[in-house]
PDB file of N, CA and C in Angstrom:
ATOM      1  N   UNK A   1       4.841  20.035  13.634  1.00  0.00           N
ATOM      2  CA  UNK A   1       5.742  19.613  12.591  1.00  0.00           C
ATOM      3  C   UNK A   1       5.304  18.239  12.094  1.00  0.00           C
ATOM      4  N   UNK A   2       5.552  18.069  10.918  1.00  0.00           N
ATOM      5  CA  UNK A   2       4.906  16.728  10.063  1.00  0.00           C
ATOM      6  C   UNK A   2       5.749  16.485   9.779  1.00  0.00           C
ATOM      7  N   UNK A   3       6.426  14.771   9.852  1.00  0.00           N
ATOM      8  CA  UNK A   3       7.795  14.168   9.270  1.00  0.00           C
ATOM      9  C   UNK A   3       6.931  12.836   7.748  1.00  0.00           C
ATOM     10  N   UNK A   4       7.708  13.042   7.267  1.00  0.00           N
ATOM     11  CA  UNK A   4       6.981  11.839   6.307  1.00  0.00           C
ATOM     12  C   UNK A   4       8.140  10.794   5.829  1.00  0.00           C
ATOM     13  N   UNK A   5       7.590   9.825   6.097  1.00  0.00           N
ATOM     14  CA  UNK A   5       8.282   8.888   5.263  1.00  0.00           C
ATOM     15  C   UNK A   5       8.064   7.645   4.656  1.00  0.00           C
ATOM     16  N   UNK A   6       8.709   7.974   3.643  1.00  0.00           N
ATOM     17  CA  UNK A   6       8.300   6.829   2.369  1.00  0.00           C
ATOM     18  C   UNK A   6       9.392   5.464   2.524  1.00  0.00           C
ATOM     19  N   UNK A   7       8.747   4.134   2.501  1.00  0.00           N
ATOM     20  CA  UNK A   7       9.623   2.939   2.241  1.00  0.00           C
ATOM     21  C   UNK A   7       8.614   2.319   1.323  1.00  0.00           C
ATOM     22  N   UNK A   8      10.042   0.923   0.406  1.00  0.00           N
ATOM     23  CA  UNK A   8       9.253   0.377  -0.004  1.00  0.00           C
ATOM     24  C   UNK A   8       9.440  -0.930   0.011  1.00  0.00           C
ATOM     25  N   UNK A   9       9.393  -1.119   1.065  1.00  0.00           N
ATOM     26  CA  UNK A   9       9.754  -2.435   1.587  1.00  0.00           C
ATOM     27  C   UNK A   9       8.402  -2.831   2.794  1.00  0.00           C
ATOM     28  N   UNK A  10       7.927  -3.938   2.438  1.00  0.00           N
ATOM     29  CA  UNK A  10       6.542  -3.774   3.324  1.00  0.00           C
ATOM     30  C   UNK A  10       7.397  -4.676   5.165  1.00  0.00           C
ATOM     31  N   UNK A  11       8.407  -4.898   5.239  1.00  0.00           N
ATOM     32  CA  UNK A  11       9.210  -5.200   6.285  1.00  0.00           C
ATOM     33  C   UNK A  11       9.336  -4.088   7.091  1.00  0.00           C
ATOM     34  N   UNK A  12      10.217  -2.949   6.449  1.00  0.00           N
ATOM     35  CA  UNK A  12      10.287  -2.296   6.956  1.00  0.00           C
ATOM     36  C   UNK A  12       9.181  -1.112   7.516  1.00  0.00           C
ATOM     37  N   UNK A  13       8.224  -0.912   6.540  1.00  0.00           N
ATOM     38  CA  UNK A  13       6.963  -0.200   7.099  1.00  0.00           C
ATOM     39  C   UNK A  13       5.910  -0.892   8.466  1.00  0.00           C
ATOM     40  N   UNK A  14       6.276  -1.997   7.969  1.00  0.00           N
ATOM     41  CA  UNK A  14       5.624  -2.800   9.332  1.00  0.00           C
ATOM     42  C   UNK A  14       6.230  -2.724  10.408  1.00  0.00           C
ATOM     43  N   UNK A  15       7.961  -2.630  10.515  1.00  0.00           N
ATOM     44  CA  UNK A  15       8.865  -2.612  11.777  1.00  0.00           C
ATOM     45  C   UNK A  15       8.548  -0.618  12.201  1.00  0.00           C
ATOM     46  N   UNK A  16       7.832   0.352  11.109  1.00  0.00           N
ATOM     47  CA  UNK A  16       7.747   1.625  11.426  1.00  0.00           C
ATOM     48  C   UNK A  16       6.678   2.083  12.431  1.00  0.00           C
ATOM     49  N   UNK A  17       5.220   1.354  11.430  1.00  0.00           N
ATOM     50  CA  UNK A  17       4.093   1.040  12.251  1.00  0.00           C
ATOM     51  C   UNK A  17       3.978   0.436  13.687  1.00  0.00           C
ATOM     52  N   UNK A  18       4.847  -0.447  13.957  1.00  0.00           N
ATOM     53  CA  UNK A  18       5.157  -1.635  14.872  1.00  0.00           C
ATOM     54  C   UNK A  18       5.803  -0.339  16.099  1.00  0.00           C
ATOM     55  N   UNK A  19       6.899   0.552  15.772  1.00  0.00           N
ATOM     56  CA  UNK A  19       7.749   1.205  16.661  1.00  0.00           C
ATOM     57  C   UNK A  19       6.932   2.734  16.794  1.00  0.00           C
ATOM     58  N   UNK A  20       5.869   2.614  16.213  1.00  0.00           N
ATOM     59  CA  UNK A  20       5.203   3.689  16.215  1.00  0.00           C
ATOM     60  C   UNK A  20       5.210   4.809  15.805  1.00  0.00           C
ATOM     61  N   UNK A  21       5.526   5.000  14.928  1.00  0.00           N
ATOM     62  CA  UNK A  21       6.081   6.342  13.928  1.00  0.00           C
ATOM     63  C   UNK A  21       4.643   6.026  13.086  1.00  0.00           C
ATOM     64  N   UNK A  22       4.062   5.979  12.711  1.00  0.00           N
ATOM     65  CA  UNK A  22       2.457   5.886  12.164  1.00  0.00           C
ATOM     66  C   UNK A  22       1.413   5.174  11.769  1.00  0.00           C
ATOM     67  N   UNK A  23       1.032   5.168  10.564  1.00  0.00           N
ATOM     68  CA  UNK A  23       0.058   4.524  10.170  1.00  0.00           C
ATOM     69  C   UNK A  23       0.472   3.864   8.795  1.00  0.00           C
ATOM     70  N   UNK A  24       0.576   2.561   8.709  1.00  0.00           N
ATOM     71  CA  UNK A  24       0.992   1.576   7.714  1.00  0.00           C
ATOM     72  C   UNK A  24      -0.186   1.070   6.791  1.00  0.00           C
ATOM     73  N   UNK A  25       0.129   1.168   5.344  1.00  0.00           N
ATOM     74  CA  UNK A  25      -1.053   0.890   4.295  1.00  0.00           C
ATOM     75  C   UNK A  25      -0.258  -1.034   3.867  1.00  0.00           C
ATOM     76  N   UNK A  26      -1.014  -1.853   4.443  1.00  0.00           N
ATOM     77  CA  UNK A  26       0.077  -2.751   4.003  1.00  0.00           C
ATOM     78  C   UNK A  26      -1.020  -3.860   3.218  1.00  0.00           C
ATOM     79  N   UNK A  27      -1.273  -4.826   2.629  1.00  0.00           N
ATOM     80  CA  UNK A  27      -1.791  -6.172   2.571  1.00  0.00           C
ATOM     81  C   UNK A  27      -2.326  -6.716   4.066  1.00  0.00           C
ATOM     82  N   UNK A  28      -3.796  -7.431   3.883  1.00  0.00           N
ATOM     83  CA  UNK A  28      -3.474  -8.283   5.374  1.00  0.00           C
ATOM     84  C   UNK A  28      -3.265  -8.712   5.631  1.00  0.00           C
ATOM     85  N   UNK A  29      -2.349  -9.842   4.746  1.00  0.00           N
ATOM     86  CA  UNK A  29      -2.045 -11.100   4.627  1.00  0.00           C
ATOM     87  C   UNK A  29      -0.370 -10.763   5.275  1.00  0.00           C
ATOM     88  N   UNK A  30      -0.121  -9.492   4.595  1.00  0.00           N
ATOM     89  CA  UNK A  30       1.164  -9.074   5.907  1.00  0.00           C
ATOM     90  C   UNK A  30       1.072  -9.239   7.192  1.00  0.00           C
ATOM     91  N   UNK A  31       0.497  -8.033   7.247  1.00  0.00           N
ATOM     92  CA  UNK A  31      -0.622  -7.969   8.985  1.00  0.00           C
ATOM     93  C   UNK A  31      -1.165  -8.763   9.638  1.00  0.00           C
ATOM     94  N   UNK A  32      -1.431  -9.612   9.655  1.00  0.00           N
ATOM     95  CA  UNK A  32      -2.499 -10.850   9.806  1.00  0.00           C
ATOM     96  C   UNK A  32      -1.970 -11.410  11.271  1.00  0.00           C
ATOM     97  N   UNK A  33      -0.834 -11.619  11.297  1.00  0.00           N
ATOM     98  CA  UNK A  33      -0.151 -11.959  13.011  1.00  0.00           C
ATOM     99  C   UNK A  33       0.126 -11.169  13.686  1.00  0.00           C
ATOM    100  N   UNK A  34       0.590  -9.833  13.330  1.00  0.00           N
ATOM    101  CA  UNK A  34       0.668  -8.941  14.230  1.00  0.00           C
ATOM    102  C   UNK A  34      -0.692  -7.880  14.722  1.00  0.00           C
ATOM    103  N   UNK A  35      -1.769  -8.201  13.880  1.00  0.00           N
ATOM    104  CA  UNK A  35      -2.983  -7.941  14.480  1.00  0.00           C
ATOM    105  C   UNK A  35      -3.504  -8.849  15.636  1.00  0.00           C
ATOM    106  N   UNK A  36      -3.110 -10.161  15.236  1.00  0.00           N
ATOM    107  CA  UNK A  36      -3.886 -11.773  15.944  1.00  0.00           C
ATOM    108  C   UNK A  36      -3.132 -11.416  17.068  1.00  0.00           C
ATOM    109  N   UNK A  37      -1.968 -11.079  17.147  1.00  0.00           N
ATOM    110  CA  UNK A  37      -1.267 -10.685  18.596  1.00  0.00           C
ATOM    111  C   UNK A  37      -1.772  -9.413  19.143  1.00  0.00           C
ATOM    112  N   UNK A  38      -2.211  -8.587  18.577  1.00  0.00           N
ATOM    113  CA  UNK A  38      -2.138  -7.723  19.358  1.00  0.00           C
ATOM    114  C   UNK A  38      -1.684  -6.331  18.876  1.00  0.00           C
ATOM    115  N   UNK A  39      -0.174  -6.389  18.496  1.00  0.00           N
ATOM    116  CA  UNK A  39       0.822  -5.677  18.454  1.00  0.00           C
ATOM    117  C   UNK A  39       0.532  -4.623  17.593  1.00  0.00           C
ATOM    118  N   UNK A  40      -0.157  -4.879  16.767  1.00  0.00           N
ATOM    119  CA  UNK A  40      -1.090  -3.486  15.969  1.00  0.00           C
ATOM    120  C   UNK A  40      -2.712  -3.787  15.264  1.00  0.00           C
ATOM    121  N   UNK A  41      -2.787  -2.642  15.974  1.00  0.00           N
ATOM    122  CA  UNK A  41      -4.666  -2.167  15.832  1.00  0.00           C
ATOM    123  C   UNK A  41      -5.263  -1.928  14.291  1.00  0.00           C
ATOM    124  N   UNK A  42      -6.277  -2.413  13.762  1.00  0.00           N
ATOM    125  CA  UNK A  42      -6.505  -1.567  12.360  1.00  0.00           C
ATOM    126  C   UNK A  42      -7.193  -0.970  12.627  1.00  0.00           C
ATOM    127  N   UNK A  43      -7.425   0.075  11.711  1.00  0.00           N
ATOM    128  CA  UNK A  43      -8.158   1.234  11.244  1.00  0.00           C
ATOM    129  C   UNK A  43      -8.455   1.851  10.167  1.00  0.00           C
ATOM    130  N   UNK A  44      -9.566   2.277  10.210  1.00  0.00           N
ATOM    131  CA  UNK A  44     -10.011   2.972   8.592  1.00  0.00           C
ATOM    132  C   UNK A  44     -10.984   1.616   8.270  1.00  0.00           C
ATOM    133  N   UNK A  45     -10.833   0.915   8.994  1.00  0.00           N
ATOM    134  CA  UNK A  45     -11.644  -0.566   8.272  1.00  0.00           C
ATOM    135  C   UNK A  45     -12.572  -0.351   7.484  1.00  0.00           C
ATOM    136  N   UNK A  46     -13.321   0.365   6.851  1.00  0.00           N
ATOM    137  CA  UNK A  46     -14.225   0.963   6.523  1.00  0.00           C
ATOM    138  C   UNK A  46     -13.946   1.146   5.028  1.00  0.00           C
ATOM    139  N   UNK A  47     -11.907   1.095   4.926  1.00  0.00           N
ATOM    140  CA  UNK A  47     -11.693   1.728   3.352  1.00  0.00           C
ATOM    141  C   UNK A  47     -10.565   0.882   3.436  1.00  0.00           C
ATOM    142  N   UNK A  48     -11.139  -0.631   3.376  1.00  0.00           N
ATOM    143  CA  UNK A  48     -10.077  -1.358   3.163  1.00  0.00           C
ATOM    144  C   UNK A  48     -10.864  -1.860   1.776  1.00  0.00           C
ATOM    145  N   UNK A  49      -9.269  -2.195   1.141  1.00  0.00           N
ATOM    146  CA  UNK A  49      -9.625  -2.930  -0.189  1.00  0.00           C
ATOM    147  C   UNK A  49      -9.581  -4.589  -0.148  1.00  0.00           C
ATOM    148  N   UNK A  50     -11.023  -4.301  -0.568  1.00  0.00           N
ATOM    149  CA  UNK A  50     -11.423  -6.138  -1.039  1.00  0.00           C
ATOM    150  C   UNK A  50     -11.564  -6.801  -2.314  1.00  0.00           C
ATOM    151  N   UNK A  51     -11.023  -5.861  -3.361  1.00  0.00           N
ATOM    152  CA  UNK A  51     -10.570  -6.586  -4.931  1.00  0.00           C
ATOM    153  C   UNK A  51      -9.409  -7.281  -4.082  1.00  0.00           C
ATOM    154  N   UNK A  52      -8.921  -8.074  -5.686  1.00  0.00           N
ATOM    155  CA  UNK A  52      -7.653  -8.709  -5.446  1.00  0.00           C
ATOM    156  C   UNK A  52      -7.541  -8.193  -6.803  1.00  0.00           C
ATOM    157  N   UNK A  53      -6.293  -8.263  -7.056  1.00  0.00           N
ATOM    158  CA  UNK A  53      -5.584  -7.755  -8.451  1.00  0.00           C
ATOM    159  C   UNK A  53      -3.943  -6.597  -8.196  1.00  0.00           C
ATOM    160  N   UNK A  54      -3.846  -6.252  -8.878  1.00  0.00           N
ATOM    161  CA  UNK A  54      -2.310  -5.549  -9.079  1.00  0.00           C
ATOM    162  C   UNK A  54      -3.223  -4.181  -8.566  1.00  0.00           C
ATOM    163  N   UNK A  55      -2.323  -3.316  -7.846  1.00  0.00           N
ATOM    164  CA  UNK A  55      -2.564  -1.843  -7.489  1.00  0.00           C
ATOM    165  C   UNK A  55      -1.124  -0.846  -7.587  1.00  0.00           C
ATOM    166  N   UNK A  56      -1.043   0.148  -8.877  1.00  0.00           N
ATOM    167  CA  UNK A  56      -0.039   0.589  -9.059  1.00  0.00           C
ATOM    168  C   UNK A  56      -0.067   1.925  -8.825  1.00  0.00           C
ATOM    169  N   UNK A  57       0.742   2.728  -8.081  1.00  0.00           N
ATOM    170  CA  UNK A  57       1.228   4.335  -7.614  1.00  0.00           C
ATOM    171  C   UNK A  57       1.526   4.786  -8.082  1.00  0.00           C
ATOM    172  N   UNK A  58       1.399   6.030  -8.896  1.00  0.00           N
ATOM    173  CA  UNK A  58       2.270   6.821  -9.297  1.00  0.00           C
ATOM    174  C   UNK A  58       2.168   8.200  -9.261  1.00  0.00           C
ATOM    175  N   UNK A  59       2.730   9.011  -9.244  1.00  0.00           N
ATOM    176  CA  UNK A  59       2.708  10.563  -8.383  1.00  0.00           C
ATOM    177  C   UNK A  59       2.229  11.598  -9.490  1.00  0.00           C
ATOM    178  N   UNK A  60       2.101  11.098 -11.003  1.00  0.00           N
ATOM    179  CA  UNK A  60       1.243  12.203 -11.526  1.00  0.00           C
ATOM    180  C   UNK A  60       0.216  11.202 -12.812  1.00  0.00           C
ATOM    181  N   UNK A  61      -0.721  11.969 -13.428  1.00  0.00           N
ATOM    182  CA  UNK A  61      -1.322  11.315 -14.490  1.00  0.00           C
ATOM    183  C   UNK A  61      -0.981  12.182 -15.577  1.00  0.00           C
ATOM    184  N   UNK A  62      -0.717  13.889 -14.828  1.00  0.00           N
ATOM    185  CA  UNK A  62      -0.531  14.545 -15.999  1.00  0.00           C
ATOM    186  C   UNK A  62       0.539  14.343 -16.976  1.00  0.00           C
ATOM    187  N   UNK A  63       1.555  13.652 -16.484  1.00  0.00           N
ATOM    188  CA  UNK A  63       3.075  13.750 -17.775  1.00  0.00           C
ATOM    189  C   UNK A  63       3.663  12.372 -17.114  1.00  0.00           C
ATOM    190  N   UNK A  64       2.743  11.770 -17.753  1.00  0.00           N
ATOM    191  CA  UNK A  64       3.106   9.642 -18.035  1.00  0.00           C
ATOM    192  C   UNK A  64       3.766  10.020 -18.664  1.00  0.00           C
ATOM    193  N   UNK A  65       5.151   8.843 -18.827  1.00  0.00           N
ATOM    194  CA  UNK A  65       5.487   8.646 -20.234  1.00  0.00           C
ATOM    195  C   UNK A  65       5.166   7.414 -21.213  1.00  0.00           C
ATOM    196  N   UNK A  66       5.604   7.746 -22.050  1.00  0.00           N
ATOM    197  CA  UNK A  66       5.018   6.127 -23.061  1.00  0.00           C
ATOM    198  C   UNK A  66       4.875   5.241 -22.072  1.00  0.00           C
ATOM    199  N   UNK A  67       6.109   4.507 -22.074  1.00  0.00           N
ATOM    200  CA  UNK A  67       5.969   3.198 -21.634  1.00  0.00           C
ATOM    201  C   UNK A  67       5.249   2.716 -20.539  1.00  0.00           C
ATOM    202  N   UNK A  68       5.010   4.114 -19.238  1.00  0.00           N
ATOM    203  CA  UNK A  68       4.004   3.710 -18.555  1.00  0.00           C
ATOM    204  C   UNK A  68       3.095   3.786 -18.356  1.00  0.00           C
ATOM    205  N   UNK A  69       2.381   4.715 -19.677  1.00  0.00           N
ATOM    206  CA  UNK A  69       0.880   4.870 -20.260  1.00  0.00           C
ATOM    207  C   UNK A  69       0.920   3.548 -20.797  1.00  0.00           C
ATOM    208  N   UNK A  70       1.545   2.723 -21.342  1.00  0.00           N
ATOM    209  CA  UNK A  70       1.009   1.782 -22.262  1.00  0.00           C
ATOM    210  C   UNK A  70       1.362   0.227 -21.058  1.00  0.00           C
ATOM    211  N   UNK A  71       1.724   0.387 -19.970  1.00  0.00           N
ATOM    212  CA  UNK A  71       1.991  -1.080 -19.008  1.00  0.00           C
ATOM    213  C   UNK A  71       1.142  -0.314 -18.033  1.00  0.00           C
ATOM    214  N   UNK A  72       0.400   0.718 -17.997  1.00  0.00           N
ATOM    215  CA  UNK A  72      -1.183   1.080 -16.932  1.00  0.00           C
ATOM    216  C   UNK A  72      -2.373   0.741 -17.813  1.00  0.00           C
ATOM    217  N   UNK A  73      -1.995   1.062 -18.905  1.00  0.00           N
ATOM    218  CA  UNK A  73      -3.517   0.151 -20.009  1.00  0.00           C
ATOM    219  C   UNK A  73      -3.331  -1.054 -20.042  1.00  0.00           C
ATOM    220  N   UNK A  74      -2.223  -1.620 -20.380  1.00  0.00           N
ATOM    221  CA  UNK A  74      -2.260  -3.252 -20.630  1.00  0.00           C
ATOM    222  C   UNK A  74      -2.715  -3.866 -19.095  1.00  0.00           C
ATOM    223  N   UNK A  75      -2.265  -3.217 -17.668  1.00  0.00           N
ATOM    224  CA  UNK A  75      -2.467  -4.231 -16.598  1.00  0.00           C
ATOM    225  C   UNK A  75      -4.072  -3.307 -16.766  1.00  0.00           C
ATOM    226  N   UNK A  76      -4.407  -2.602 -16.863  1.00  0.00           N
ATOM    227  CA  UNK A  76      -6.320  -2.412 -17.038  1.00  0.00           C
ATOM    228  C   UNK A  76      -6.769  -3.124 -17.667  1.00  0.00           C
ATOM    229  N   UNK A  77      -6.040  -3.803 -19.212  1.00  0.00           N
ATOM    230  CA  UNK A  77      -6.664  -4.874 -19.623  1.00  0.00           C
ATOM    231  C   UNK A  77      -6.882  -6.187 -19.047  1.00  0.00           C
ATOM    232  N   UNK A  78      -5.999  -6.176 -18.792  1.00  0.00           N
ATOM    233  CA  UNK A  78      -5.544  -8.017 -18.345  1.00  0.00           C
ATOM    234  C   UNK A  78      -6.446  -8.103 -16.962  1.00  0.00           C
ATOM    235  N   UNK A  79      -7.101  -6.802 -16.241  1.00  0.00           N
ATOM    236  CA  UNK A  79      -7.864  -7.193 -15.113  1.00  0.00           C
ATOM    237  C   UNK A  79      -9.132  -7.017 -14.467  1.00  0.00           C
ATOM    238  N   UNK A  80      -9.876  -7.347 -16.348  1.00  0.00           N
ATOM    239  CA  UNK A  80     -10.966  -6.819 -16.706  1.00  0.00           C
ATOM    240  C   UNK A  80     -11.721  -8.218 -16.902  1.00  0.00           C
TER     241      UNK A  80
END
């Protein structure tokens, strides 16, 4: 059985990761003490991201609507 769960609070995904319920996609600058301690391991190191800039989610490309076809081009502009 597979449980999933979504937060969006990088507190609380860290207190999930931390209690062991899985694997946390966070910043390292989150992470950064609770690795130096110990308390969680990384992994994947391999496919960590080393841009800096805005990184935005969204669950389809096929049926954007306006406004967020046109604030996913403008932050493509602005980080060019």
């Amino acid at each position: 059985m597979s449980l999933r769960i979504l937060q969006d609070s990088n507190e609380r995904i860290l207190q999930a990761a931390r209690a062991g319920v899985g694997i946390a996609f966070l910043h390292q600058a989150t992470v950064r003490e609770v690795l130096i301690r110990g308390d969680l391991v990384e992994i994947l190191a391999n496919f960590t991201q080393v841009e800096e800039g805005f990184w935005l989610y969204y669950p389809s490309r096929k049926y954007l609507s306006a406004p967020l076809r046109h604030f996913i081009d403008w932050l493509k502009e602005i980080n060019h």
